[in-house]
PDB file of N, CA and C in Angstrom:
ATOM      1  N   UNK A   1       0.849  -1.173   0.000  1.00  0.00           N
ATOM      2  CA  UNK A   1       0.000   0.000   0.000  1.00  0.00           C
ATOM      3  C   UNK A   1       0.890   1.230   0.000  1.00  0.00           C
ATOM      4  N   UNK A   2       0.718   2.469  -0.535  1.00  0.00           N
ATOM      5  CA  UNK A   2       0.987   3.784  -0.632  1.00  0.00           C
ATOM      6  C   UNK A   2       0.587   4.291  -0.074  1.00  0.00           C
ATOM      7  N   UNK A   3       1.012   4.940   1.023  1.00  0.00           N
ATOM      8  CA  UNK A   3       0.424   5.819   1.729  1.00  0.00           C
ATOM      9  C   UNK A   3       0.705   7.310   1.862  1.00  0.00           C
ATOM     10  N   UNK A   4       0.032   8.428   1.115  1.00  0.00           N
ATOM     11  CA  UNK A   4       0.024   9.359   1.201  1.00  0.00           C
ATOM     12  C   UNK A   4      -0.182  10.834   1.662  1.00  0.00           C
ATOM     13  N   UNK A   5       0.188  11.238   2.337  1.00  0.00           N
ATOM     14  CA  UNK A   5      -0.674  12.761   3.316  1.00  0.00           C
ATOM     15  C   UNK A   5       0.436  13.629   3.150  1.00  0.00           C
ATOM     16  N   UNK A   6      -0.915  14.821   2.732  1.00  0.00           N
ATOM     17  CA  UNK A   6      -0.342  16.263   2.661  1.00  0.00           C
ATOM     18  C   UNK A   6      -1.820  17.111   2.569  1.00  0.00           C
ATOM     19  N   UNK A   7      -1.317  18.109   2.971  1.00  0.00           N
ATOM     20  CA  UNK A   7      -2.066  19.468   2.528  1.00  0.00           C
ATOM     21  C   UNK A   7      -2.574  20.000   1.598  1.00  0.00           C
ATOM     22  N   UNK A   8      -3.867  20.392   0.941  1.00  0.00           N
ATOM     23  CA  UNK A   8      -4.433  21.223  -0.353  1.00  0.00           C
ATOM     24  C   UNK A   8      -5.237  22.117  -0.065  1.00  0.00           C
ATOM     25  N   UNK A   9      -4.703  23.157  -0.666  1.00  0.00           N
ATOM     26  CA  UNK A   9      -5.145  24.467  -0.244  1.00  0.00           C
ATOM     27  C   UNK A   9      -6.683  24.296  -0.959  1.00  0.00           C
ATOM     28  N   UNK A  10      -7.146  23.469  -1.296  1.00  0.00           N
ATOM     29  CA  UNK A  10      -8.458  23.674  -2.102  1.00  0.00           C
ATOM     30  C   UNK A  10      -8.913  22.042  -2.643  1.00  0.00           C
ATOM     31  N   UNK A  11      -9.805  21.506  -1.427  1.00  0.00           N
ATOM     32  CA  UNK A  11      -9.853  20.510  -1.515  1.00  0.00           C
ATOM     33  C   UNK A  11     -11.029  19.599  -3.471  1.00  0.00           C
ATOM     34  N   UNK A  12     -11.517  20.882  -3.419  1.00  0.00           N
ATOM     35  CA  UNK A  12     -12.140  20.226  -4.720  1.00  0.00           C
ATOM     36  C   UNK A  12     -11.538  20.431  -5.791  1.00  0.00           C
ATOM     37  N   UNK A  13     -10.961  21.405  -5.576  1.00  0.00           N
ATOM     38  CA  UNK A  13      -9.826  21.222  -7.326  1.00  0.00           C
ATOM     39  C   UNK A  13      -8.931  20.301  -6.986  1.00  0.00           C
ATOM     40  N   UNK A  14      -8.604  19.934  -5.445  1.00  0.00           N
ATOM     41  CA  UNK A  14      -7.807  18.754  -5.525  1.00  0.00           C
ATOM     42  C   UNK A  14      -8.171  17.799  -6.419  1.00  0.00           C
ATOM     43  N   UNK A  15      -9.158  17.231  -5.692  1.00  0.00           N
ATOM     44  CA  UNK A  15     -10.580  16.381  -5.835  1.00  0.00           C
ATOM     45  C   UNK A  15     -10.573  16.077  -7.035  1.00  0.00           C
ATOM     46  N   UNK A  16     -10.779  17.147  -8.129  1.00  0.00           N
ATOM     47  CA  UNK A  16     -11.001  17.369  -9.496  1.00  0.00           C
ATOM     48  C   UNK A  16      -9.940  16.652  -9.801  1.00  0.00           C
ATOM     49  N   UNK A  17      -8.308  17.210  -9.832  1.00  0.00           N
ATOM     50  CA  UNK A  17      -7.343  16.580 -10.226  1.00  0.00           C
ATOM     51  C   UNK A  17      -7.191  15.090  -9.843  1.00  0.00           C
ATOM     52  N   UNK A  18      -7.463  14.766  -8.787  1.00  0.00           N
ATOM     53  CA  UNK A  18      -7.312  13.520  -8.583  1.00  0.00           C
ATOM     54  C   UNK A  18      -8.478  12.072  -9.298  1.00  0.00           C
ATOM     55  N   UNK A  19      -9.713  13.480  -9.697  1.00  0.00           N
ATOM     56  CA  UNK A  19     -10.662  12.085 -10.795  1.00  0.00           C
ATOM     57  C   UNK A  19     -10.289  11.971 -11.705  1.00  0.00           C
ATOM     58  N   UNK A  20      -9.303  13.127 -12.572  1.00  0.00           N
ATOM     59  CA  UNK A  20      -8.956  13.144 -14.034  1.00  0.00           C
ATOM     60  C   UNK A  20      -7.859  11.681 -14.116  1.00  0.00           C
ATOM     61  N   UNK A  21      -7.479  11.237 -13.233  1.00  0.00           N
ATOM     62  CA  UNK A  21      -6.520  10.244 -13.087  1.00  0.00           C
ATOM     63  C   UNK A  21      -5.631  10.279 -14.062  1.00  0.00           C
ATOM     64  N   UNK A  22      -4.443  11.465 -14.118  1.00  0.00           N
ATOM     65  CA  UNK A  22      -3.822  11.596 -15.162  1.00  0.00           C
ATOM     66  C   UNK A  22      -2.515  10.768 -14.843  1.00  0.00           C
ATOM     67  N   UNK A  23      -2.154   9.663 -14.170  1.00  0.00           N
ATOM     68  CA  UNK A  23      -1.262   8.439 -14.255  1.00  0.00           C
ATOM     69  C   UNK A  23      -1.478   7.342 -14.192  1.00  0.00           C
ATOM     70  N   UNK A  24      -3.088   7.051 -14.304  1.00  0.00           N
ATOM     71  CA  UNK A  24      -3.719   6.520 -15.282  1.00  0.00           C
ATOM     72  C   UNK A  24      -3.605   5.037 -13.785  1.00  0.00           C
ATOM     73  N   UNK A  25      -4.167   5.291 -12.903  1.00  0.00           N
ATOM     74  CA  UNK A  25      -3.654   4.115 -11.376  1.00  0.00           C
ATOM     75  C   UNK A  25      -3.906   2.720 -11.510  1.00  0.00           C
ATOM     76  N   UNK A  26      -5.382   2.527 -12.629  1.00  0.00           N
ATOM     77  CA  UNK A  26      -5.647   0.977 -12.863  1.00  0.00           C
ATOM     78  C   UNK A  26      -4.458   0.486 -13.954  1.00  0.00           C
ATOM     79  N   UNK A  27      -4.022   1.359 -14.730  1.00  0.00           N
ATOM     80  CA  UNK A  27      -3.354   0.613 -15.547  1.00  0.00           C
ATOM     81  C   UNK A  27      -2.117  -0.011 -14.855  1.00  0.00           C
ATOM     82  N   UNK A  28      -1.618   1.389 -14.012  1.00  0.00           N
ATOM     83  CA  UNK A  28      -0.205   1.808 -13.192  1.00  0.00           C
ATOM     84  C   UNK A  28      -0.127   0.500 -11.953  1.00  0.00           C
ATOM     85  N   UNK A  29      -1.143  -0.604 -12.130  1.00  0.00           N
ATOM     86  CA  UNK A  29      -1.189  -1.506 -11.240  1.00  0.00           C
ATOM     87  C   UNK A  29      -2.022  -0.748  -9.586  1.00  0.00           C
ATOM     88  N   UNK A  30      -3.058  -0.360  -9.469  1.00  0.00           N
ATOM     89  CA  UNK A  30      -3.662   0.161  -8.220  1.00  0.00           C
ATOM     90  C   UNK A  30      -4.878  -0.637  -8.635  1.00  0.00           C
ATOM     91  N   UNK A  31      -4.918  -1.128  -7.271  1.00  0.00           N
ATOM     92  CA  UNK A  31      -6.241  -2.304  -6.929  1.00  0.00           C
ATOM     93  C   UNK A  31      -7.562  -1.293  -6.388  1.00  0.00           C
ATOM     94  N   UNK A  32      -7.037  -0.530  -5.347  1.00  0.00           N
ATOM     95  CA  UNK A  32      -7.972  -0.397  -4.982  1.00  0.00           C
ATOM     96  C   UNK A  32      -7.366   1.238  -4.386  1.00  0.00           C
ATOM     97  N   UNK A  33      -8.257   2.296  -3.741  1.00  0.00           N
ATOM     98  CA  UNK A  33      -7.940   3.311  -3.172  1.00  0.00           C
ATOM     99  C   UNK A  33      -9.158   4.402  -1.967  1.00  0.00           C
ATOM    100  N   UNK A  34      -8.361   4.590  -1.776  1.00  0.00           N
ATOM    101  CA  UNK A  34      -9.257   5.127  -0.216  1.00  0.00           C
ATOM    102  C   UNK A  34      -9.093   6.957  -0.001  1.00  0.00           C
ATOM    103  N   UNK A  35      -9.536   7.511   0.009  1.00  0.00           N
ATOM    104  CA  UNK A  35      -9.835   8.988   0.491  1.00  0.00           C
ATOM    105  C   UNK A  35      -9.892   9.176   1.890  1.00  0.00           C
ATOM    106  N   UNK A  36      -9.063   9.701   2.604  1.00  0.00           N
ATOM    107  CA  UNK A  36      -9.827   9.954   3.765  1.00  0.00           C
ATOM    108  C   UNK A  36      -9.147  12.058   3.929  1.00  0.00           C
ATOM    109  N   UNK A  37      -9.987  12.513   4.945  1.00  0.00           N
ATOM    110  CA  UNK A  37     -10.065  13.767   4.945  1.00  0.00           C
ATOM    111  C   UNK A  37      -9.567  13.996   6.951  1.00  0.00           C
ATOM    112  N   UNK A  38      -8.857  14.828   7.653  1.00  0.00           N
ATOM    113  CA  UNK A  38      -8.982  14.631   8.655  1.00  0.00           C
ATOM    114  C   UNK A  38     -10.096  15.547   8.756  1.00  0.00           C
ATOM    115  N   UNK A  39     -10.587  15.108  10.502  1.00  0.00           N
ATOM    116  CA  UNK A  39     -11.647  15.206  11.069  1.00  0.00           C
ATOM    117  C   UNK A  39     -11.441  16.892  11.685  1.00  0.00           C
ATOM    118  N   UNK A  40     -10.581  17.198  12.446  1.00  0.00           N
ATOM    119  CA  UNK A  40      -9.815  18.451  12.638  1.00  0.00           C
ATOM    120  C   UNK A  40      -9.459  19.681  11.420  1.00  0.00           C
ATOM    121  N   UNK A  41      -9.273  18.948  10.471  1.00  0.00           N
ATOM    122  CA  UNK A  41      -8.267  19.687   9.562  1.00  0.00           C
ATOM    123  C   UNK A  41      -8.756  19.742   8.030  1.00  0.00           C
ATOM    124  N   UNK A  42      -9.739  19.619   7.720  1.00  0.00           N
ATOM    125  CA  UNK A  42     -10.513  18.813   6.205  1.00  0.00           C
ATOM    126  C   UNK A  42      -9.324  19.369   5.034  1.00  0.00           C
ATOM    127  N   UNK A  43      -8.406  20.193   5.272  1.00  0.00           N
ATOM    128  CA  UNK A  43      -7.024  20.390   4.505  1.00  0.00           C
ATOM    129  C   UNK A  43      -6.339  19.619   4.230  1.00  0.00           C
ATOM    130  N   UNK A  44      -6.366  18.598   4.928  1.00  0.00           N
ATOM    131  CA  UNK A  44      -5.436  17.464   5.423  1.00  0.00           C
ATOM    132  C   UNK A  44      -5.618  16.336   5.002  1.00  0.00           C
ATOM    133  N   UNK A  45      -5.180  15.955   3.725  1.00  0.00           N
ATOM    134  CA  UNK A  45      -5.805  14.753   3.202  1.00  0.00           C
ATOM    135  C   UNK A  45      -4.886  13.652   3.022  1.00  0.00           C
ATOM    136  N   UNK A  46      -5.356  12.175   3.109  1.00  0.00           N
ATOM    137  CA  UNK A  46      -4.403  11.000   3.141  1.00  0.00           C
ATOM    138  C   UNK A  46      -5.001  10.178   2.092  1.00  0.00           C
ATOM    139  N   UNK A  47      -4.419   9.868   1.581  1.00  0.00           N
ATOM    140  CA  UNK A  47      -4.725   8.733   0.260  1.00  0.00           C
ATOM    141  C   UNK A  47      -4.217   7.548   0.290  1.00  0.00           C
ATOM    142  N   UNK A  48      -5.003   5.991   0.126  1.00  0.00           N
ATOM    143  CA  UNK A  48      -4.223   5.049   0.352  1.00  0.00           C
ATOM    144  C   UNK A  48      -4.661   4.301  -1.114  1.00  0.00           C
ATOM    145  N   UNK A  49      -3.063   4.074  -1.742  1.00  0.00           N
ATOM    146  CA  UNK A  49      -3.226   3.280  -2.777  1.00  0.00           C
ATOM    147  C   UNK A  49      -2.886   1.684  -2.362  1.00  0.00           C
ATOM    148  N   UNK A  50      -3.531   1.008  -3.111  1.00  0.00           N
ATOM    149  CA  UNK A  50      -2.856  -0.880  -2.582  1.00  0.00           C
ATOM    150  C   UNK A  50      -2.988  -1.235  -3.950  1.00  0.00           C
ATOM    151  N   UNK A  51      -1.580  -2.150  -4.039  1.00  0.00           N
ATOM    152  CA  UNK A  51      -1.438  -2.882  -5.124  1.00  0.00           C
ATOM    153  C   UNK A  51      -1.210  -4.196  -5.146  1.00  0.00           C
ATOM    154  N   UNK A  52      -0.502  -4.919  -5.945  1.00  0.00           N
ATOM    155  CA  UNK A  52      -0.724  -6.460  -5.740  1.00  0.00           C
ATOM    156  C   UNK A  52       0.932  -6.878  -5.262  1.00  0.00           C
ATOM    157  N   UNK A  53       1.885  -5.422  -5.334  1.00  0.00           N
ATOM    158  CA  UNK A  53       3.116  -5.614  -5.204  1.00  0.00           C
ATOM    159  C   UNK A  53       4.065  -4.664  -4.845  1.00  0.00           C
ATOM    160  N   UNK A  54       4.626  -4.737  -4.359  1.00  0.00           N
ATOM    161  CA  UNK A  54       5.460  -3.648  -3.863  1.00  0.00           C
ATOM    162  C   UNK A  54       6.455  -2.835  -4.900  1.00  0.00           C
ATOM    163  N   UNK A  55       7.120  -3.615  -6.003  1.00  0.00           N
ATOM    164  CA  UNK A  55       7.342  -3.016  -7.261  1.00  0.00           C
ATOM    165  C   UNK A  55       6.783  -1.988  -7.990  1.00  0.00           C
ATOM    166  N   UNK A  56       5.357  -2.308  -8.220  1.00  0.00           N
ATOM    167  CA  UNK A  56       4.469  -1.589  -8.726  1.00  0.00           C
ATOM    168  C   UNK A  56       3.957  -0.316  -7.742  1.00  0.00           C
ATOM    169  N   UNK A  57       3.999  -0.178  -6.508  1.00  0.00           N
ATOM    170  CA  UNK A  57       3.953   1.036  -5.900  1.00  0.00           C
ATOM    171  C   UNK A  57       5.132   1.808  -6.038  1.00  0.00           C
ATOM    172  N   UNK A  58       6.345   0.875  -5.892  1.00  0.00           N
ATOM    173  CA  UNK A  58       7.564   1.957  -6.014  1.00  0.00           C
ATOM    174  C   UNK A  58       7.245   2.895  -7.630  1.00  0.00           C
ATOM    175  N   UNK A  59       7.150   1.941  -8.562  1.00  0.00           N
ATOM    176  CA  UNK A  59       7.460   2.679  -9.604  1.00  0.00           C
ATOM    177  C   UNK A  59       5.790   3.767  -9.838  1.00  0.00           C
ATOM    178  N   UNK A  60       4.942   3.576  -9.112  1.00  0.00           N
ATOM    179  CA  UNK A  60       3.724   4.179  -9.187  1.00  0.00           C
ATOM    180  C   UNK A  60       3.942   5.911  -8.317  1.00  0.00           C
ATOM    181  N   UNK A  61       5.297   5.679  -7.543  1.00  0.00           N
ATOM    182  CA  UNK A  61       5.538   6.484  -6.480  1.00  0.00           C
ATOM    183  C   UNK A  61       6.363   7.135  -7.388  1.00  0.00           C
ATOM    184  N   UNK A  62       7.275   6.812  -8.470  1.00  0.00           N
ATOM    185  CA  UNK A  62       8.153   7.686  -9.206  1.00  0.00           C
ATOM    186  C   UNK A  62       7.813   8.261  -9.824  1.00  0.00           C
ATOM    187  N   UNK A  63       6.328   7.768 -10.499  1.00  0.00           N
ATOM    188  CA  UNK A  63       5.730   8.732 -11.641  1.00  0.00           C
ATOM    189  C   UNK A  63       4.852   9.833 -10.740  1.00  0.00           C
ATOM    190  N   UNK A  64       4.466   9.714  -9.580  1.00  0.00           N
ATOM    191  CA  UNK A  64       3.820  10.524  -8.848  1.00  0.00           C
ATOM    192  C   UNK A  64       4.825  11.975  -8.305  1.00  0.00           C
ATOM    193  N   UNK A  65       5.849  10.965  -7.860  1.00  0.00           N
ATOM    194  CA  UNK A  65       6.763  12.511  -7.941  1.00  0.00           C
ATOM    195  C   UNK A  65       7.071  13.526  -8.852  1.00  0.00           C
ATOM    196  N   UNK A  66       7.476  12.913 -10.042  1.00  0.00           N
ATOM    197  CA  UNK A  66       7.027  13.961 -11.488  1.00  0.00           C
ATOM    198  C   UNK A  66       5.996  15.100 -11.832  1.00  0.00           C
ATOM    199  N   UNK A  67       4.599  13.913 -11.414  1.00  0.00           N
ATOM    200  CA  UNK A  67       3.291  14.653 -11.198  1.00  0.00           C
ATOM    201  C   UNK A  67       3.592  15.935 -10.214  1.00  0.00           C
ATOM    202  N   UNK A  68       3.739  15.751  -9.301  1.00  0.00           N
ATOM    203  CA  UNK A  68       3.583  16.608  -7.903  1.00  0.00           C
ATOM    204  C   UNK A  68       4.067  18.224  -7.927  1.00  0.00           C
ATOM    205  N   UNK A  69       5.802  17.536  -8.865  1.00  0.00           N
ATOM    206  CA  UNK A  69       6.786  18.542  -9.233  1.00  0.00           C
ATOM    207  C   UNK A  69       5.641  19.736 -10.194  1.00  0.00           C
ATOM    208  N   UNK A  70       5.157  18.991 -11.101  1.00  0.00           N
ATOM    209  CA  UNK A  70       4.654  19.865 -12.096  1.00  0.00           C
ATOM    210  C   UNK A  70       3.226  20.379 -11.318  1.00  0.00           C
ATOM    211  N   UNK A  71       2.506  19.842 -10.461  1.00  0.00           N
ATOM    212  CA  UNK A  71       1.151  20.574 -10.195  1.00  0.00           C
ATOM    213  C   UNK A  71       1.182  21.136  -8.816  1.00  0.00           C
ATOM    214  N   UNK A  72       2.188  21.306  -7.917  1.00  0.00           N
ATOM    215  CA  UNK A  72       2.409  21.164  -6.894  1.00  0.00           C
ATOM    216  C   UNK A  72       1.776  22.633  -6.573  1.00  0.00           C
ATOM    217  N   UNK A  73       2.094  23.895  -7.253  1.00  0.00           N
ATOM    218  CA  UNK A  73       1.836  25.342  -7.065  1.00  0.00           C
ATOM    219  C   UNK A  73       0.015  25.709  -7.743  1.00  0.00           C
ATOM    220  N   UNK A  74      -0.433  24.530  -8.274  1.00  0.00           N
ATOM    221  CA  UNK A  74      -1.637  24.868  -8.956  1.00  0.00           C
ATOM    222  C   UNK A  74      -2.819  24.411  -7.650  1.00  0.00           C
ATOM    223  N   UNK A  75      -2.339  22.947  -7.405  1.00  0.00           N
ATOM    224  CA  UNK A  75      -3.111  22.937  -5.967  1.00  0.00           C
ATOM    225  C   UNK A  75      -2.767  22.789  -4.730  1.00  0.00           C
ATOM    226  N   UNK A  76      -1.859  23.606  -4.275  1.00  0.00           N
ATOM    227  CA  UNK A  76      -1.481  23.813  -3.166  1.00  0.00           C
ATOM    228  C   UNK A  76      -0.692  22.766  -2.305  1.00  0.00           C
ATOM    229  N   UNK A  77      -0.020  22.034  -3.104  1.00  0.00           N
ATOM    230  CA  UNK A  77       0.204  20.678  -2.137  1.00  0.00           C
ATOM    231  C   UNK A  77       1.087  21.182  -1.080  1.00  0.00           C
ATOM    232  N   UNK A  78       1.798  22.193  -1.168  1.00  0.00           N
ATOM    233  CA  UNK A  78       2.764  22.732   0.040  1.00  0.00           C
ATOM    234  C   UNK A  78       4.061  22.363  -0.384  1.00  0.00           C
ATOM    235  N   UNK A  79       4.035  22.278  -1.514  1.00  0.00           N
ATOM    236  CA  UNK A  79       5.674  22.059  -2.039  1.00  0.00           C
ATOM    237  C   UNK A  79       6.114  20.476  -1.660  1.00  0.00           C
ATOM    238  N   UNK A  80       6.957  19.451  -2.535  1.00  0.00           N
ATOM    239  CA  UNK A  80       7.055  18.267  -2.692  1.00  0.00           C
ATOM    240  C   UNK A  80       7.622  18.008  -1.159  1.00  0.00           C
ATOM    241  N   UNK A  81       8.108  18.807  -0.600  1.00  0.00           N
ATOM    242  CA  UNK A  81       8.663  18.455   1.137  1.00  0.00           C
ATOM    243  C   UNK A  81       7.344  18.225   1.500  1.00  0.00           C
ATOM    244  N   UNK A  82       5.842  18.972   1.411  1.00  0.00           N
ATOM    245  CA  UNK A  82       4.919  18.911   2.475  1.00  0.00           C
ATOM    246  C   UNK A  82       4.479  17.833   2.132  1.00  0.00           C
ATOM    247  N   UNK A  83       4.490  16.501   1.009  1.00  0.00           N
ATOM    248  CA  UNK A  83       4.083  15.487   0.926  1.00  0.00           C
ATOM    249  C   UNK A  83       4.617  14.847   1.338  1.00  0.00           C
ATOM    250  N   UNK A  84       3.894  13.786   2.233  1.00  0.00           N
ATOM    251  CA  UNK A  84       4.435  12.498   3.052  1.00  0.00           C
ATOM    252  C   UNK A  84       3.840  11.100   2.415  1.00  0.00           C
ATOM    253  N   UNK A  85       4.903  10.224   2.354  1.00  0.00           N
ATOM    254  CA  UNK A  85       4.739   8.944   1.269  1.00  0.00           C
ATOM    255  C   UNK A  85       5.112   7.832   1.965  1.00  0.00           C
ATOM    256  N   UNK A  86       4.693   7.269   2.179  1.00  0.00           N
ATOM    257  CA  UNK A  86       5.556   5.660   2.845  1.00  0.00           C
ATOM    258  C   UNK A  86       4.589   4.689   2.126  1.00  0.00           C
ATOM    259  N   UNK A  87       5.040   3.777   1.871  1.00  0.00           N
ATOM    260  CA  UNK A  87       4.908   2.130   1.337  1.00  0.00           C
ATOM    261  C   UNK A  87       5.052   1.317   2.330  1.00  0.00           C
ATOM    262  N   UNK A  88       3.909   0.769   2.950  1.00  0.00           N
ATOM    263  CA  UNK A  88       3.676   0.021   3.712  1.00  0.00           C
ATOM    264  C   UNK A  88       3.058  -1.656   3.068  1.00  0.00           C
ATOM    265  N   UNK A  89       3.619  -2.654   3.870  1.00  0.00           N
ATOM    266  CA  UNK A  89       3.680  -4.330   3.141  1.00  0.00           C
ATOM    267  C   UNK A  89       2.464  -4.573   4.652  1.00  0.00           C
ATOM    268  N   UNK A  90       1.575  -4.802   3.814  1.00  0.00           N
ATOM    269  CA  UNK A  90       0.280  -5.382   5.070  1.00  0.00           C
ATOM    270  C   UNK A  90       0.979  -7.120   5.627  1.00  0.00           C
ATOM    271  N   UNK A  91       0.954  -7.152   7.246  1.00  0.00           N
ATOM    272  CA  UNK A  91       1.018  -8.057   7.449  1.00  0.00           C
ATOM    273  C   UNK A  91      -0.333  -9.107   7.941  1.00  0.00           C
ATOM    274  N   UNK A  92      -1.091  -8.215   8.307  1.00  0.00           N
ATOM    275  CA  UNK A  92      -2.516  -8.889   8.862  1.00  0.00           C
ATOM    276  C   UNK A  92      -3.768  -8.026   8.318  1.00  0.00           C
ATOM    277  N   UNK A  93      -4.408  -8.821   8.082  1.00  0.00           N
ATOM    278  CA  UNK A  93      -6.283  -8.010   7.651  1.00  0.00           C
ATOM    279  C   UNK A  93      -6.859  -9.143   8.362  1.00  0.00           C
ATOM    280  N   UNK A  94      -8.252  -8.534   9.293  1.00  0.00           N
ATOM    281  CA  UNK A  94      -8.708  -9.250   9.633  1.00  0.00           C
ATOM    282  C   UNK A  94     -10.353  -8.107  10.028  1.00  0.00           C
ATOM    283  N   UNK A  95     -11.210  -8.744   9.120  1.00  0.00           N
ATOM    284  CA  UNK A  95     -12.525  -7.667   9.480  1.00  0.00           C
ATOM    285  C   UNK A  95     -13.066  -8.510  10.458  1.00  0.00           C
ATOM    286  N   UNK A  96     -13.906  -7.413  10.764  1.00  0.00           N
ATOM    287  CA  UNK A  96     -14.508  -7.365  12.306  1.00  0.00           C
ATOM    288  C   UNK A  96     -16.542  -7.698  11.413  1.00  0.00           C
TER     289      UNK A  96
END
């Protein structure tokens, strides 16, 4: 999984940018993905991508940095420092 959080100064043009899916995530190997908004902060947004492999996030994470570089001042992400990224390998799922 990809795990993403940062800041947007404007959560629906985020929003917007993020339906146009311009790195294209089903092809880019993304199974599945999650939105969440904090509860405190609705600025504050975390995105979780999961894939079938950890390969495929790294290289999903390289083309995202590219992205970021180029849109970073249009929606506010806070400059490529204010994005936080980690790749996390699930060891347990277990629903309730």
């Amino acid at each position: 999984m990809l795990v993403i959080q940062h800041r947007v100064a404007d959560y629906q043009a985020w929003k917007k940018a993020f339906d146009s899916d311009p790195i294209g995530r089903a092809r880019n190997g993304v199974t599945r993905h999650a939105i969440f908004r904090a509860a405190d902060d609705p600025g504050h947004v975390v995105v979780n991508l999961e894939f079938t492999s950890r390969e495929r996030a790294q290289d999903l994470l390289a083309a995202l940095r590219v992205l970021w570089r180029r849109v970073e001042a249009d929606l506010g992400l806070g400059g490529s420092e204010g994005v936080q990224v980690r790749i996390l390998d699930e060891v347990e799922h277990f629903d309730y």
